[in-house]
Protein backbone atom coordinates (compact mmCIF):
# COMPACT_ATOMS: atom_id res chain seq x y z
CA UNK A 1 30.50 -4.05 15.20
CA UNK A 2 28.49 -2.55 18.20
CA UNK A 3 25.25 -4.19 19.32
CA UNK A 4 21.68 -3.06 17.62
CA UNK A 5 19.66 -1.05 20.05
CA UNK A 6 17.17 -3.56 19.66
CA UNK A 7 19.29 -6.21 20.36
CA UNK A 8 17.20 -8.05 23.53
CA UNK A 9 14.34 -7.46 21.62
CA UNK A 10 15.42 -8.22 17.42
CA UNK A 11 12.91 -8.50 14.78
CA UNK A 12 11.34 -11.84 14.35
CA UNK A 13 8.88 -11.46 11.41
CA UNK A 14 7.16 -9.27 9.09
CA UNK A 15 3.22 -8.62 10.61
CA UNK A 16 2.01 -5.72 8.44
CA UNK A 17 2.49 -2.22 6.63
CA UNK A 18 0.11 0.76 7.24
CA UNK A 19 -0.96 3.29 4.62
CA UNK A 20 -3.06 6.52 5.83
CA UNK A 21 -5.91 7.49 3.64
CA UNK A 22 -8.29 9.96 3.44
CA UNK A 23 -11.63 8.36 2.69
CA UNK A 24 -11.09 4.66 3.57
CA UNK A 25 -14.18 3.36 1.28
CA UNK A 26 -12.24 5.00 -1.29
CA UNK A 27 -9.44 3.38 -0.92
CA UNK A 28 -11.37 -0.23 -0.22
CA UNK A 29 -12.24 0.41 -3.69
CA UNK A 30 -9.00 0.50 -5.17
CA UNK A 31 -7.06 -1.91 -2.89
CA UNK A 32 -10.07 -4.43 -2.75
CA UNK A 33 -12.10 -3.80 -5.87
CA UNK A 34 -9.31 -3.17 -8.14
CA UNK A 35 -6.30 -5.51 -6.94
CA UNK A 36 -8.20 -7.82 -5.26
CA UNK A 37 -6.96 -7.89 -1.79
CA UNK A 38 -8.99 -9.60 1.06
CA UNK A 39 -10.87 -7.30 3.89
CA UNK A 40 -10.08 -9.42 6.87
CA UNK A 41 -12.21 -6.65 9.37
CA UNK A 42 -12.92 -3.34 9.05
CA UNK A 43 -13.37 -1.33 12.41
CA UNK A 44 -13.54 2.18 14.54
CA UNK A 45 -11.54 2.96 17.11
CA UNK A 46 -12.17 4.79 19.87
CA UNK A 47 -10.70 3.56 22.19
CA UNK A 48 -7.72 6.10 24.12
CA UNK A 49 -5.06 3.22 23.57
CA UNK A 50 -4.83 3.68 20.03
CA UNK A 51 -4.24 6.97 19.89
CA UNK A 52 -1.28 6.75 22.93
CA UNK A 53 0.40 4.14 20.74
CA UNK A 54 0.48 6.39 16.76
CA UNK A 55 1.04 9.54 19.20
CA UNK A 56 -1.91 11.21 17.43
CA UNK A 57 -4.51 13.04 18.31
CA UNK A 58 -7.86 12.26 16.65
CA UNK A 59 -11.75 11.64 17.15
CA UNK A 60 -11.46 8.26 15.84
CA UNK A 61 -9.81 6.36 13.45
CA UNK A 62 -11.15 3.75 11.05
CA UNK A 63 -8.95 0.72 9.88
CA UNK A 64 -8.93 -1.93 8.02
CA UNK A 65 -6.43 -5.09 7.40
CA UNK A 66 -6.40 -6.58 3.95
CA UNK A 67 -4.48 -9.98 3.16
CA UNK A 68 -2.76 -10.21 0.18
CA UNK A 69 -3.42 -13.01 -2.09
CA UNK A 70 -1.27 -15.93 -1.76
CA UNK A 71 1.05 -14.12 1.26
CA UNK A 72 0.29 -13.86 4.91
CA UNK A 73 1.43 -10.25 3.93
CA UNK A 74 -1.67 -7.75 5.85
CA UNK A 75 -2.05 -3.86 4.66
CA UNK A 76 -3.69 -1.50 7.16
CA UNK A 77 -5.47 1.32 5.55
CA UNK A 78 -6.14 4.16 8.45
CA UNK A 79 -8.52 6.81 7.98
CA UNK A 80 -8.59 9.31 10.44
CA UNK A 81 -11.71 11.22 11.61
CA UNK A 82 -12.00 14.20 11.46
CA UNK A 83 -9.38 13.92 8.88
CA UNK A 84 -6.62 16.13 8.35
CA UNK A 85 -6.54 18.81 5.56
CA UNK A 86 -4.60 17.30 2.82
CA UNK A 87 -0.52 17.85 2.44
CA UNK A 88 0.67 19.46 -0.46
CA UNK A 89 1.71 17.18 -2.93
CA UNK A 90 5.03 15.34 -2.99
CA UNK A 91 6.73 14.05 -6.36
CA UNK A 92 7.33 10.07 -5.96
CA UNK A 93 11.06 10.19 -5.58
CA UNK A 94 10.78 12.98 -2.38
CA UNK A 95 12.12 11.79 0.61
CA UNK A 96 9.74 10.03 3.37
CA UNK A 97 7.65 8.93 -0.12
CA UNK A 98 7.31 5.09 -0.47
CA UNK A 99 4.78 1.89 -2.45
CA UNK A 100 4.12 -1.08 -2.16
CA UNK A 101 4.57 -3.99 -4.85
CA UNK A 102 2.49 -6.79 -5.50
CA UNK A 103 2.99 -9.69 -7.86
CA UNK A 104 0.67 -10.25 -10.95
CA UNK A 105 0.09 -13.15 -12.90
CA UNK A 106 -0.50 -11.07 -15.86
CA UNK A 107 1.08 -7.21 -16.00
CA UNK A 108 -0.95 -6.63 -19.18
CA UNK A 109 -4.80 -7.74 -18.10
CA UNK A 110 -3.65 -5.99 -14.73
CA UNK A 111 -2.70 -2.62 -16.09
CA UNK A 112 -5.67 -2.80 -18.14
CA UNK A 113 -8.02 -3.38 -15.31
CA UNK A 114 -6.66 -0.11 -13.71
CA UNK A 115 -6.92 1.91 -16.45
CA UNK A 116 -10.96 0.52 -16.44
CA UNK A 117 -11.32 1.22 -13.42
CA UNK A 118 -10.16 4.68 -13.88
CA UNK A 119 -6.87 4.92 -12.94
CA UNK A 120 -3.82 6.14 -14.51
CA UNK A 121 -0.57 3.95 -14.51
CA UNK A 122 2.89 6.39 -14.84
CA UNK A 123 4.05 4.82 -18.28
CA UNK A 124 2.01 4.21 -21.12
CA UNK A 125 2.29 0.35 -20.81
CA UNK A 126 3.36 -2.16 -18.60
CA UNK A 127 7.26 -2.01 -18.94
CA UNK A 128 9.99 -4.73 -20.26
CA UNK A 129 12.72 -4.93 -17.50
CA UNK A 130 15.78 -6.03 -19.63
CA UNK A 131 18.58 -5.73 -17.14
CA UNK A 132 19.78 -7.22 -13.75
CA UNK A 133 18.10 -9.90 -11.78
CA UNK A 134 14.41 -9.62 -12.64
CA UNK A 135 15.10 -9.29 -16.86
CA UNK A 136 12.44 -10.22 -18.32
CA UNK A 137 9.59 -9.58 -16.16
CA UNK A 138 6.98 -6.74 -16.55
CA UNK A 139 5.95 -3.99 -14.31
CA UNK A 140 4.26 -0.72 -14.10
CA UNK A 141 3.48 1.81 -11.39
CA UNK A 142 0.19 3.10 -10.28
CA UNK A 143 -1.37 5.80 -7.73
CA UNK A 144 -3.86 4.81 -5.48
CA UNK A 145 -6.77 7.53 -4.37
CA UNK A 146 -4.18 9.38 -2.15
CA UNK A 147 -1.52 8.90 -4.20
CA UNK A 148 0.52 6.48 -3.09
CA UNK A 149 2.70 4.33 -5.21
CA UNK A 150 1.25 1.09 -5.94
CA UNK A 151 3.79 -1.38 -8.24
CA UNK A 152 2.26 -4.17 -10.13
CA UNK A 153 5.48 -6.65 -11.24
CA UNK A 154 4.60 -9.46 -13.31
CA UNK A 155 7.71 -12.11 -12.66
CA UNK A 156 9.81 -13.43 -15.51
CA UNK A 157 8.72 -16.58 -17.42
């Protein structure tokens, strides 16, 4: 087997995954409101750094880093200003497409706190996995503002 070309330089650890959204209170209201994910800071950047190091070209950009409950897992929400017009719309299983997962303590109370809050999961009710290694737990899918896929699992009992 040939050497990784990050060999000298391997991954060590999981620090964070980034989501770009196009109205970032928006999506603070989903991914904070509705799920319950902590706002460790909230800031704009100016600065010319950040834009040498996502290759973009921008005004500013405004981010924020949420902790998930009971992980030292971080999601970065990026809004960029002036913001882009919006891409046409992609179906969930199109290439370069991708969610996230979170755990739930209860898939029920959590799919029905979604749908209060406005949102509509993909299948009528939280669903009964019944094969493989996770039978018996519960999970349903969800798009956030922009559409991303958000999966709510509820682990086996």
């Amino acid at each position: 087997m040939s050497a990784s070309p990050v060999a000298d330089g391997h991954v060590v650890g999981f620090f964070h995954g980034g989501i770009n959204v196009a109205d970032l209170d928006r999506s603070l209201g989903f991914y904070r409101d509705v799920l319950g994910l902590d706002v460790l800071w909230d800031r704009v950047f100016t600065e010319p750094y950040i834009f040498e190091i996502i290759g973009q070209r921008a005004e500013q950009v405004r981010a924020a880093y949420l902790r998930v409950p009971g992980s030292e897992a971080v999601l970065e929400l990026l809004e960029y200003r002036p913001s882009p017009p919006p891409a046409p719309w992609r179906a969930p299983m199109d290439g370069g497409r991708g969610h996230l997962c979170f755990y739930v303590a209860d898939s029920r109370a959590a799919y029905d706190a979604v749908v209060a809050a406005g949102f509509t999961p993909r299948s009528p009710a939280p669903v009964p996995i019944v094969v493989g290694p996770n039978a018996g737990a519960l999970n349903f899918y969800v798009d956030d503002p922009d559409g991303y896929g958000v999966e709510l699992f509820q682990r086996r009992r």
